[in-house]
Each structure stands twice: as structure tokens, then as C-alpha cells.
PDB file of N, CA and C in Angstrom:
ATOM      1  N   UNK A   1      41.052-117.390 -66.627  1.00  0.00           N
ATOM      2  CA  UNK A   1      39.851-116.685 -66.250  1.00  0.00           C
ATOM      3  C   UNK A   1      38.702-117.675 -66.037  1.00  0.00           C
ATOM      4  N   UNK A   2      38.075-117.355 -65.015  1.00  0.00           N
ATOM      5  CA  UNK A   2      36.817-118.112 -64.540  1.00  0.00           C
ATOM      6  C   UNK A   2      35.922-117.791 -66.036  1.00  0.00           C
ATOM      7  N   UNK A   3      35.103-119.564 -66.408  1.00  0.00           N
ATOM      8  CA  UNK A   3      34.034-119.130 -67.437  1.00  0.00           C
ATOM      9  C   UNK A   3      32.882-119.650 -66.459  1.00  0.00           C
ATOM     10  N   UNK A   4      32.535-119.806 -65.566  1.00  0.00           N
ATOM     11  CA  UNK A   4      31.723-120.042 -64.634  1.00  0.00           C
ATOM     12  C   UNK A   4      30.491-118.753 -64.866  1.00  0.00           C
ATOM     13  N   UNK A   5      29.269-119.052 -64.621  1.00  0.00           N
ATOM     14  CA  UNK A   5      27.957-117.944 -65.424  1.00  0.00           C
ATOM     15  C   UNK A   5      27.930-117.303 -63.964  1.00  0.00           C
ATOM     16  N   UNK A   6      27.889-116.169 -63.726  1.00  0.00           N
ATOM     17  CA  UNK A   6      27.437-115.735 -62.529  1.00  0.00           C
ATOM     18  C   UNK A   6      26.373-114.605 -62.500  1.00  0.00           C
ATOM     19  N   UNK A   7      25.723-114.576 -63.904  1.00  0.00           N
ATOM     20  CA  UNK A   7      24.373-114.036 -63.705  1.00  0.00           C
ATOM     21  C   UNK A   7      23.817-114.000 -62.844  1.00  0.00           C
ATOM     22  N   UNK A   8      22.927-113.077 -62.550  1.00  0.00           N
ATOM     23  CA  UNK A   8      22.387-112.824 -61.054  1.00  0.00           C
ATOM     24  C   UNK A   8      22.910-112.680 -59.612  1.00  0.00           C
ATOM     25  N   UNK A   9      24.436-112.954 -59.996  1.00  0.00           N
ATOM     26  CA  UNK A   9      25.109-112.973 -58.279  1.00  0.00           C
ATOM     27  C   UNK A   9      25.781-111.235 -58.410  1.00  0.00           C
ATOM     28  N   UNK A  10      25.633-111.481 -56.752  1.00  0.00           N
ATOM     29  CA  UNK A  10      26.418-109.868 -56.296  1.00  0.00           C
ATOM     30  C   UNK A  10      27.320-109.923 -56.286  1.00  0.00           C
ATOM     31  N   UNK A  11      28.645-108.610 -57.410  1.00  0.00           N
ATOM     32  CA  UNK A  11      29.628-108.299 -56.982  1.00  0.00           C
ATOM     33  C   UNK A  11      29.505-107.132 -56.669  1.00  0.00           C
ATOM     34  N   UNK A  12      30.894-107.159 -55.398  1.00  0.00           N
ATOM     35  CA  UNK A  12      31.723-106.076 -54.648  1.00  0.00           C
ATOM     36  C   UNK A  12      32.723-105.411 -55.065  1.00  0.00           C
ATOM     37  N   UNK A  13      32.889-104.171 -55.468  1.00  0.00           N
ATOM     38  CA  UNK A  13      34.040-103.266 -55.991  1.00  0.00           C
ATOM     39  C   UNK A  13      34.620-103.143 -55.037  1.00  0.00           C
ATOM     40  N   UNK A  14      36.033-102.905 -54.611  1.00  0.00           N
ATOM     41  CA  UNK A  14      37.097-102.195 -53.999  1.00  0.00           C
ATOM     42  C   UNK A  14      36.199-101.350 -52.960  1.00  0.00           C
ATOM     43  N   UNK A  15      35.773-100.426 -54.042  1.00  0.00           N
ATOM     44  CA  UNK A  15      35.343 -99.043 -53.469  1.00  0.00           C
ATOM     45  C   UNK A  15      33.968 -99.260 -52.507  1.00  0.00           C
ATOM     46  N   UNK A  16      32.946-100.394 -52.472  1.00  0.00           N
ATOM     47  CA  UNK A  16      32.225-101.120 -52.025  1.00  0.00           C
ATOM     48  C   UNK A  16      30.852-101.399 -52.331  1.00  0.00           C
ATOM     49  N   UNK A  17      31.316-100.570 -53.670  1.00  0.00           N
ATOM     50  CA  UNK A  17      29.789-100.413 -54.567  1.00  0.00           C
ATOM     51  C   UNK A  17      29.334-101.566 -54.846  1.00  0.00           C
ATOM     52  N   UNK A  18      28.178-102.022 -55.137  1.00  0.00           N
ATOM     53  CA  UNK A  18      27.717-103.350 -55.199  1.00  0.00           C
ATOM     54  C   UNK A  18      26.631-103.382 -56.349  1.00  0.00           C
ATOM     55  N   UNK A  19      26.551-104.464 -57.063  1.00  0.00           N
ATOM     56  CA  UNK A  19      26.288-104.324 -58.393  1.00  0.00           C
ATOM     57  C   UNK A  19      25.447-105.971 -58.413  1.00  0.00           C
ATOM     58  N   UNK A  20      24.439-105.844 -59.496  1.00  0.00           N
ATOM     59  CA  UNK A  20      23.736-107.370 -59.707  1.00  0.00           C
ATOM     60  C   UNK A  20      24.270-107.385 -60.991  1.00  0.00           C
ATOM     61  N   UNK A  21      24.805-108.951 -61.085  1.00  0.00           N
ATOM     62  CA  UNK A  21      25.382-109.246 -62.901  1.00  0.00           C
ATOM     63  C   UNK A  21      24.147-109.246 -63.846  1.00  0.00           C
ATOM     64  N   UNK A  22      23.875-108.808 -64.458  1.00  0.00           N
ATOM     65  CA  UNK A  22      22.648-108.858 -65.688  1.00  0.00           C
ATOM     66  C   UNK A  22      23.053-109.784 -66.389  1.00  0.00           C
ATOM     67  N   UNK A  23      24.380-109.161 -67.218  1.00  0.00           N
ATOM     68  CA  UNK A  23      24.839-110.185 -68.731  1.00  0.00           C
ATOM     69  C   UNK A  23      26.027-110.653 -68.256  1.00  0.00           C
ATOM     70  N   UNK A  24      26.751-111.191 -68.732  1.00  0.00           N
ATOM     71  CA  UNK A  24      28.155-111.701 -69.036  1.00  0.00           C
ATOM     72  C   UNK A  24      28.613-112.381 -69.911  1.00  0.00           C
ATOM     73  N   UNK A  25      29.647-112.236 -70.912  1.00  0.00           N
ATOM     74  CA  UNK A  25      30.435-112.643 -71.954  1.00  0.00           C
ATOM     75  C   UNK A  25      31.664-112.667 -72.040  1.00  0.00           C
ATOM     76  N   UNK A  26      32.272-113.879 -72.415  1.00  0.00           N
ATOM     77  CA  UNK A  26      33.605-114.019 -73.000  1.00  0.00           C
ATOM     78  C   UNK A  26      34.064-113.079 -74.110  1.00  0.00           C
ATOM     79  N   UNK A  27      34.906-112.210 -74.209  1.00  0.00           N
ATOM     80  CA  UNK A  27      35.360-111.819 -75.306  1.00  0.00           C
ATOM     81  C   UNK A  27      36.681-111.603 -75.107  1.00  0.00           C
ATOM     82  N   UNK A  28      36.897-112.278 -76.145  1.00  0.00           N
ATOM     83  CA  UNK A  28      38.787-111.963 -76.427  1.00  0.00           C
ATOM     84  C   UNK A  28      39.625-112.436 -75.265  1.00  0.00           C
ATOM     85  N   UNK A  29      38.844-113.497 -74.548  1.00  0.00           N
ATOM     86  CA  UNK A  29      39.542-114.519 -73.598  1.00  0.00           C
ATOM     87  C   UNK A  29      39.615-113.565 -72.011  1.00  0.00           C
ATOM     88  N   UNK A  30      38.755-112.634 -71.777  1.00  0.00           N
ATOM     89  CA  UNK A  30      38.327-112.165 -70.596  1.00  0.00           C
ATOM     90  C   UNK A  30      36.809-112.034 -70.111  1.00  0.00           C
ATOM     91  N   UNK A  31      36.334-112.474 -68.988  1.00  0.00           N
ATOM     92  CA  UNK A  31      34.817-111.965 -68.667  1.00  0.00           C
ATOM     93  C   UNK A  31      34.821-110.469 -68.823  1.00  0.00           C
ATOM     94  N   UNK A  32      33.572-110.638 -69.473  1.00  0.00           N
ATOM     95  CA  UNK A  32      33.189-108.807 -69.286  1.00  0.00           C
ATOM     96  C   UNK A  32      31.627-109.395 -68.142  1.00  0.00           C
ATOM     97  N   UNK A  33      31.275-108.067 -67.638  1.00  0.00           N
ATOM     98  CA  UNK A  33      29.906-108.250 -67.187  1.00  0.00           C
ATOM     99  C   UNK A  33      28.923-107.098 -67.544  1.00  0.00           C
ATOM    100  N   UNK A  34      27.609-107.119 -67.564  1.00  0.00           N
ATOM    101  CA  UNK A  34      27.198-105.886 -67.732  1.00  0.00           C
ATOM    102  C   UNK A  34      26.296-106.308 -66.342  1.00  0.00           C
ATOM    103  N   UNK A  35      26.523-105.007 -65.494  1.00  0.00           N
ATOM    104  CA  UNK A  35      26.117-105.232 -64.002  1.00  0.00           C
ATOM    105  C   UNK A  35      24.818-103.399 -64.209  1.00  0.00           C
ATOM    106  N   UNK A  36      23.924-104.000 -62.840  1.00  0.00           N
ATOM    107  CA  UNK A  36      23.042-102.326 -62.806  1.00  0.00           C
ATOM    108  C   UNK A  36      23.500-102.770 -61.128  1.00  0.00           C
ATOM    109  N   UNK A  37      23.918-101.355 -60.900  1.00  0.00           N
ATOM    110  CA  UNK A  37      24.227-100.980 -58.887  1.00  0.00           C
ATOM    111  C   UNK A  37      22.907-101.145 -58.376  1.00  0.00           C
ATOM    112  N   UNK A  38      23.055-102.059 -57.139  1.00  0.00           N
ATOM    113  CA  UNK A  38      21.659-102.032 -55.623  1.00  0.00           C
ATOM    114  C   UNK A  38      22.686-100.977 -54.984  1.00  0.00           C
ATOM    115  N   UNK A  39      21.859-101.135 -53.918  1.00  0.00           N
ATOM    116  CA  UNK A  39      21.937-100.137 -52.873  1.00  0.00           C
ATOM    117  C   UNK A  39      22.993-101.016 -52.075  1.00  0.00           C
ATOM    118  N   UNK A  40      23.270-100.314 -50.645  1.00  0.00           N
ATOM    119  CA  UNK A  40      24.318-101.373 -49.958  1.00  0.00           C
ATOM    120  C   UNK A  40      23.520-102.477 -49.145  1.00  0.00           C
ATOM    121  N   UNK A  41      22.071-102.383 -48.810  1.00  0.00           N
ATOM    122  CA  UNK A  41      21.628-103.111 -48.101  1.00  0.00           C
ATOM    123  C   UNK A  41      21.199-104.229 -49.232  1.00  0.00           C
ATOM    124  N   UNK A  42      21.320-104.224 -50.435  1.00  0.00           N
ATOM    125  CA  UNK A  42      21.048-104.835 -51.574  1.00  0.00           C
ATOM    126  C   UNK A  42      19.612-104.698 -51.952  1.00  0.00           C
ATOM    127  N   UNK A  43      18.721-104.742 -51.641  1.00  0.00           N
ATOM    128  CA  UNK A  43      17.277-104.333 -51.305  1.00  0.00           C
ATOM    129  C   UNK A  43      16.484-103.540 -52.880  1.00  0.00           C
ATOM    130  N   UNK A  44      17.383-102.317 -53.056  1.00  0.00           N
ATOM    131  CA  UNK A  44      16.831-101.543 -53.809  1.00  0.00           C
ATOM    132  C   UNK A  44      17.914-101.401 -55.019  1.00  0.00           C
ATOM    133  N   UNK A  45      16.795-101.365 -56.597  1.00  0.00           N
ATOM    134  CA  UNK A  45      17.849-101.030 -57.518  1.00  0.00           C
ATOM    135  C   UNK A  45      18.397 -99.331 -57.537  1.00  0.00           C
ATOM    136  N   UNK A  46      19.377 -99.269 -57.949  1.00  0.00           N
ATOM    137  CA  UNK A  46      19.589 -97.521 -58.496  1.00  0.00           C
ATOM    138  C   UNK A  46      20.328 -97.716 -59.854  1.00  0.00           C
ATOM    139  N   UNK A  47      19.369 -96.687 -60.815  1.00  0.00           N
ATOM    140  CA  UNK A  47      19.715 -96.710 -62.063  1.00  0.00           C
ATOM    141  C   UNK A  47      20.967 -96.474 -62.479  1.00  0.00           C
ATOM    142  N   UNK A  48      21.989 -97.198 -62.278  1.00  0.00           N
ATOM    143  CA  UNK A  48      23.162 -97.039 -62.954  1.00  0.00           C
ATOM    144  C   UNK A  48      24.041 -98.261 -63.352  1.00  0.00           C
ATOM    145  N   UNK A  49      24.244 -97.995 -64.369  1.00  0.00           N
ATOM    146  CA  UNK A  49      24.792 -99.325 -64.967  1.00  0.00           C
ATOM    147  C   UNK A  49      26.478 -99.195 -66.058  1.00  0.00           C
ATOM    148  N   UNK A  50      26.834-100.654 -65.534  1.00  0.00           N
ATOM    149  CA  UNK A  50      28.068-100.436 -66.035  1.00  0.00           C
ATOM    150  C   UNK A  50      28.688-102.227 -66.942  1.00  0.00           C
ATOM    151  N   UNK A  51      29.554-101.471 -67.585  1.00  0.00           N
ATOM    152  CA  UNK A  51      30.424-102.751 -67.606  1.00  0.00           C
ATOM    153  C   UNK A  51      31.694-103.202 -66.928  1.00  0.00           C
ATOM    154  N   UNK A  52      32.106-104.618 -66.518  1.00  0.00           N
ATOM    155  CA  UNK A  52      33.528-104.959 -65.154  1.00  0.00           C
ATOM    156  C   UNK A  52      33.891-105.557 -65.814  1.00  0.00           C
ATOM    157  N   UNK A  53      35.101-106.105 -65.766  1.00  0.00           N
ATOM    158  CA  UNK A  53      35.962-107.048 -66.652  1.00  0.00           C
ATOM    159  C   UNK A  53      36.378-107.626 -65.637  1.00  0.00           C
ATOM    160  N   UNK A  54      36.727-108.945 -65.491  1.00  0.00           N
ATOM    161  CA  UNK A  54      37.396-109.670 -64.562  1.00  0.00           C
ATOM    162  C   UNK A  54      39.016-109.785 -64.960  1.00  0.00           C
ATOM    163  N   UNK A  55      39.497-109.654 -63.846  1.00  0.00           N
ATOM    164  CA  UNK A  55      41.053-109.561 -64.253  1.00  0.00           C
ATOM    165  C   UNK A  55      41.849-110.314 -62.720  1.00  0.00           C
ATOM    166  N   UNK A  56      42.841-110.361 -63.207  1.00  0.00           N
ATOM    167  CA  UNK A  56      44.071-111.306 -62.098  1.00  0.00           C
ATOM    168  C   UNK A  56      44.907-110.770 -61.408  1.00  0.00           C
ATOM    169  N   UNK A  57      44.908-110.198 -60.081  1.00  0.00           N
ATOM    170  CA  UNK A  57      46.156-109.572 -59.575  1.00  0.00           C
ATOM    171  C   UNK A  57      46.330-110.696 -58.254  1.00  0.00           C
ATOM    172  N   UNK A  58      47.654-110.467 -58.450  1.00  0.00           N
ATOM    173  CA  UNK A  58      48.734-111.243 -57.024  1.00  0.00           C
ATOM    174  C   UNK A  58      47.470-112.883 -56.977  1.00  0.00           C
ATOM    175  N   UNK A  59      47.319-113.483 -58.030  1.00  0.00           N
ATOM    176  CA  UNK A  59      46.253-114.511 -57.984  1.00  0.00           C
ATOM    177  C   UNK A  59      45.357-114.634 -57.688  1.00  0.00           C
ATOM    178  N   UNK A  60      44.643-113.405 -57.443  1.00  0.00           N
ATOM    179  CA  UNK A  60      43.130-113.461 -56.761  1.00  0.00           C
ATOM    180  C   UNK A  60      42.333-112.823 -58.453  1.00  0.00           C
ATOM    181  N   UNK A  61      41.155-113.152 -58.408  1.00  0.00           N
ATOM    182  CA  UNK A  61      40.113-112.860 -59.402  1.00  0.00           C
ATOM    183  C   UNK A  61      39.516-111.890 -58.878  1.00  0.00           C
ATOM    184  N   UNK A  62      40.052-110.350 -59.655  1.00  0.00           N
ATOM    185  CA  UNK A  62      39.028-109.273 -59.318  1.00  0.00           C
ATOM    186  C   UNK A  62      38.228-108.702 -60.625  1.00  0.00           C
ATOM    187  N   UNK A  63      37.360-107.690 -59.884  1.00  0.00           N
ATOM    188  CA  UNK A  63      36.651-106.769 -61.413  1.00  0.00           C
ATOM    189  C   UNK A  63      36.867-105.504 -61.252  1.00  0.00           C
ATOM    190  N   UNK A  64      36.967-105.041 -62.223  1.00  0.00           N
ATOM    191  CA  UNK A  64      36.991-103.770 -62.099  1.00  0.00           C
ATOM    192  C   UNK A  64      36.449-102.978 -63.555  1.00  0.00           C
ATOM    193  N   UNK A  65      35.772-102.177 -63.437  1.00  0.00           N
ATOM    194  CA  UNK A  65      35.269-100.829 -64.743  1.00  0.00           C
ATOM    195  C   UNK A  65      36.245-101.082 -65.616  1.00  0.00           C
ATOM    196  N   UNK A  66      35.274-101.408 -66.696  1.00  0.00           N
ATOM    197  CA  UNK A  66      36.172-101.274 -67.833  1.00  0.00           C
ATOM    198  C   UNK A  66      36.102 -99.958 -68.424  1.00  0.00           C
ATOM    199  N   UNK A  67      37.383 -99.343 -68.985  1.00  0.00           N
ATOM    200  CA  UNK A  67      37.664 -97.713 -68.883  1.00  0.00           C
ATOM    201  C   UNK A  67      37.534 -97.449 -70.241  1.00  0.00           C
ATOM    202  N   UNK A  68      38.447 -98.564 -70.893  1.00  0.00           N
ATOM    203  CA  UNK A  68      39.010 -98.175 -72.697  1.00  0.00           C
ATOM    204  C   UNK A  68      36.923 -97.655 -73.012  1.00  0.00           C
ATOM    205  N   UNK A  69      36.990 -96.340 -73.776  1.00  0.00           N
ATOM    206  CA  UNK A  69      35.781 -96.491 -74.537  1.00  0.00           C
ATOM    207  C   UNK A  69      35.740 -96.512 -75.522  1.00  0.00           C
ATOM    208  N   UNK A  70      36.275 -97.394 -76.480  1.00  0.00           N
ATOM    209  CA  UNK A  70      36.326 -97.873 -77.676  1.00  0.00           C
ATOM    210  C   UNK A  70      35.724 -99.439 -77.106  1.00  0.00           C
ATOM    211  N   UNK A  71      36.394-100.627 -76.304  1.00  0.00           N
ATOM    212  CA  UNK A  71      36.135-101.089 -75.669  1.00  0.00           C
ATOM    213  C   UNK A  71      34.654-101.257 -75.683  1.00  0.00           C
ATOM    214  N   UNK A  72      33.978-100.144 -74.593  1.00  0.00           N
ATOM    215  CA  UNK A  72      33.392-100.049 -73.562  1.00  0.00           C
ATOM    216  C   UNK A  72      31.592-100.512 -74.830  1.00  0.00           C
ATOM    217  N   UNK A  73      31.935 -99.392 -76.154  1.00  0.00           N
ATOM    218  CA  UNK A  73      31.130 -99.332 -77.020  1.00  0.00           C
ATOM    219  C   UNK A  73      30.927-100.705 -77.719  1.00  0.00           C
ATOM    220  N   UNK A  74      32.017-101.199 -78.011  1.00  0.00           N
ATOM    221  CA  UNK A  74      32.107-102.561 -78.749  1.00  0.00           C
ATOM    222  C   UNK A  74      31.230-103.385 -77.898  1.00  0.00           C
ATOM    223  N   UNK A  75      31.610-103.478 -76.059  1.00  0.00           N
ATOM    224  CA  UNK A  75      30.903-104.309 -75.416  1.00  0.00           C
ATOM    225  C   UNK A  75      29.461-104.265 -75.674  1.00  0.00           C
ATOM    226  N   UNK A  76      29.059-102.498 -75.334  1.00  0.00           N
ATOM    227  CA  UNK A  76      27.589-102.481 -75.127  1.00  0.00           C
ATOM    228  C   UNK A  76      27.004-103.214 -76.420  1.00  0.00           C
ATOM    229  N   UNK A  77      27.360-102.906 -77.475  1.00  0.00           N
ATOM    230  CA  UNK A  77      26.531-103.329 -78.640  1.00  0.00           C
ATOM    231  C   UNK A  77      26.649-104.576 -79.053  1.00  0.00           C
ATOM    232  N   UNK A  78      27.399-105.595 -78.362  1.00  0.00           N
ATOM    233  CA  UNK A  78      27.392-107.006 -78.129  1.00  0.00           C
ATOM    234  C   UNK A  78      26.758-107.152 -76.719  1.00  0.00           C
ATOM    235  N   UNK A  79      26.433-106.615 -75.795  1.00  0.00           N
ATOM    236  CA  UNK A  79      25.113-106.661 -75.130  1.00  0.00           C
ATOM    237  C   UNK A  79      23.992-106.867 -75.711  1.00  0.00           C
ATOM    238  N   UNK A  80      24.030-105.787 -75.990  1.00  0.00           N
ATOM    239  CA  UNK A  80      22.277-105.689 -76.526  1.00  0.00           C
ATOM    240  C   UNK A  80      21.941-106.476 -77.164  1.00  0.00           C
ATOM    241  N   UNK A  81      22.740-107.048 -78.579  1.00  0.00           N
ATOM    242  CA  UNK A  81      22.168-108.000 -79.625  1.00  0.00           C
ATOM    243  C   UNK A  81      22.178-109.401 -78.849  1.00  0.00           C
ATOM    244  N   UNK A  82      23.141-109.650 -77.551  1.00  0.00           N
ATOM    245  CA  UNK A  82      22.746-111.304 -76.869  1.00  0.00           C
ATOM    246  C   UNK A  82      21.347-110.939 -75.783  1.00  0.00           C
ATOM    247  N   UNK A  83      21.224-109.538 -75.452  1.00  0.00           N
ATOM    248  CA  UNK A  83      19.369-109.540 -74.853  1.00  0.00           C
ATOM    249  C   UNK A  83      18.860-109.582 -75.831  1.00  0.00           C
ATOM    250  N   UNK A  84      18.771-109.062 -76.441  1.00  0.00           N
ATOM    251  CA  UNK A  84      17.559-109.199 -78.141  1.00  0.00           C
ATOM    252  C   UNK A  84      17.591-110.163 -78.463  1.00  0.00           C
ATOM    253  N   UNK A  85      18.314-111.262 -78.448  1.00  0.00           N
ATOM    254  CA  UNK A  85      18.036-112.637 -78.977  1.00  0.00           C
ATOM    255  C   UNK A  85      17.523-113.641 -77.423  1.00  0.00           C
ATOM    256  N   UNK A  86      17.399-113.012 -76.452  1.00  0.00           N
ATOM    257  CA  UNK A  86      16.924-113.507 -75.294  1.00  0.00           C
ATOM    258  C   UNK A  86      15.355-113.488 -75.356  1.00  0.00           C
ATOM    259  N   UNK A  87      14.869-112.278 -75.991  1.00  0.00           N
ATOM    260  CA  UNK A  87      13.594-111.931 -75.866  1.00  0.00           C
ATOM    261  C   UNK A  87      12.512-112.800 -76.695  1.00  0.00           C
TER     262      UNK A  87
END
């Protein structure tokens, strides 16, 4: 897995939703990201926010929603406490 920081860069979902990276963390030997969706022209934010996990198919590096919400909870609240120590 890429440990390369890509804060602030745009990813592209499948589906073609497009997202700005906020956070990102290693855990348990995978990127997670915590991304908030622009618009498609990139331009404008829209309030919705998620977490992607980077993962490996047929050798290419994709992301995709992380689903587990057991998971999903563990992430957020290791979010928040690495912004709170940002501030």
C-alpha cells in the first residue's frame, strides 16, 4: 500500500463521485482517508463526508467506502483525536 500523504488531492470513485482528502491514516497496514465530496466541476463543496480505504485489485490502487461499521466508528474517532491535536 502506497504511504505517500495525499491530503488535499482529488479522488475519483468508480461511480465518479469526487471527493477532497481531508485526513489520512495508516491503520492496520491499509490507508484509510477521511474525504468531504466537491461537486463534479470541483469548484464547490457539498456537505457530505466519508471514509475510503485504499485497496489492490488486478494491481492497480483503488478506493473505495469503507462499509464494516464497527470499522467505520473506530476510524471516525481516530479522526477526530489526530484533528484535535492539529488545532
Amino acid at each position: 500500500m502506497s504511504k505517500k500523504d495525499i491530503t488535499g488531492d482529488l479522488l475519483r470513485l468508480a461511480n465518479g463521485l469526487k471527493f477532497v482528502v481531508l485526513k489520512q491514516m495508516l491503520y492496520k497496514d491499509i490507508n484509510y482517508f477521511y474525504v468531504m465530496r466537491v461537486t463534479d466541476n470541483e469548484q464547490d463543496i457539498i456537505e457530505q463526508y466519508d471514509i475510503l480505504e485504499e485497496v489492490i485489485v488486478n494491481e492497480k490502487t483503488l478506493v473505495r467506502t469503507t462499509k464494516d461499521p464497527e470499522l467505520r466508528l473506530k476510524l471516525v474517532e481516530i479522526f477526530i483525536k489526530e484533528i484535535a491535536k492539529e488545532d
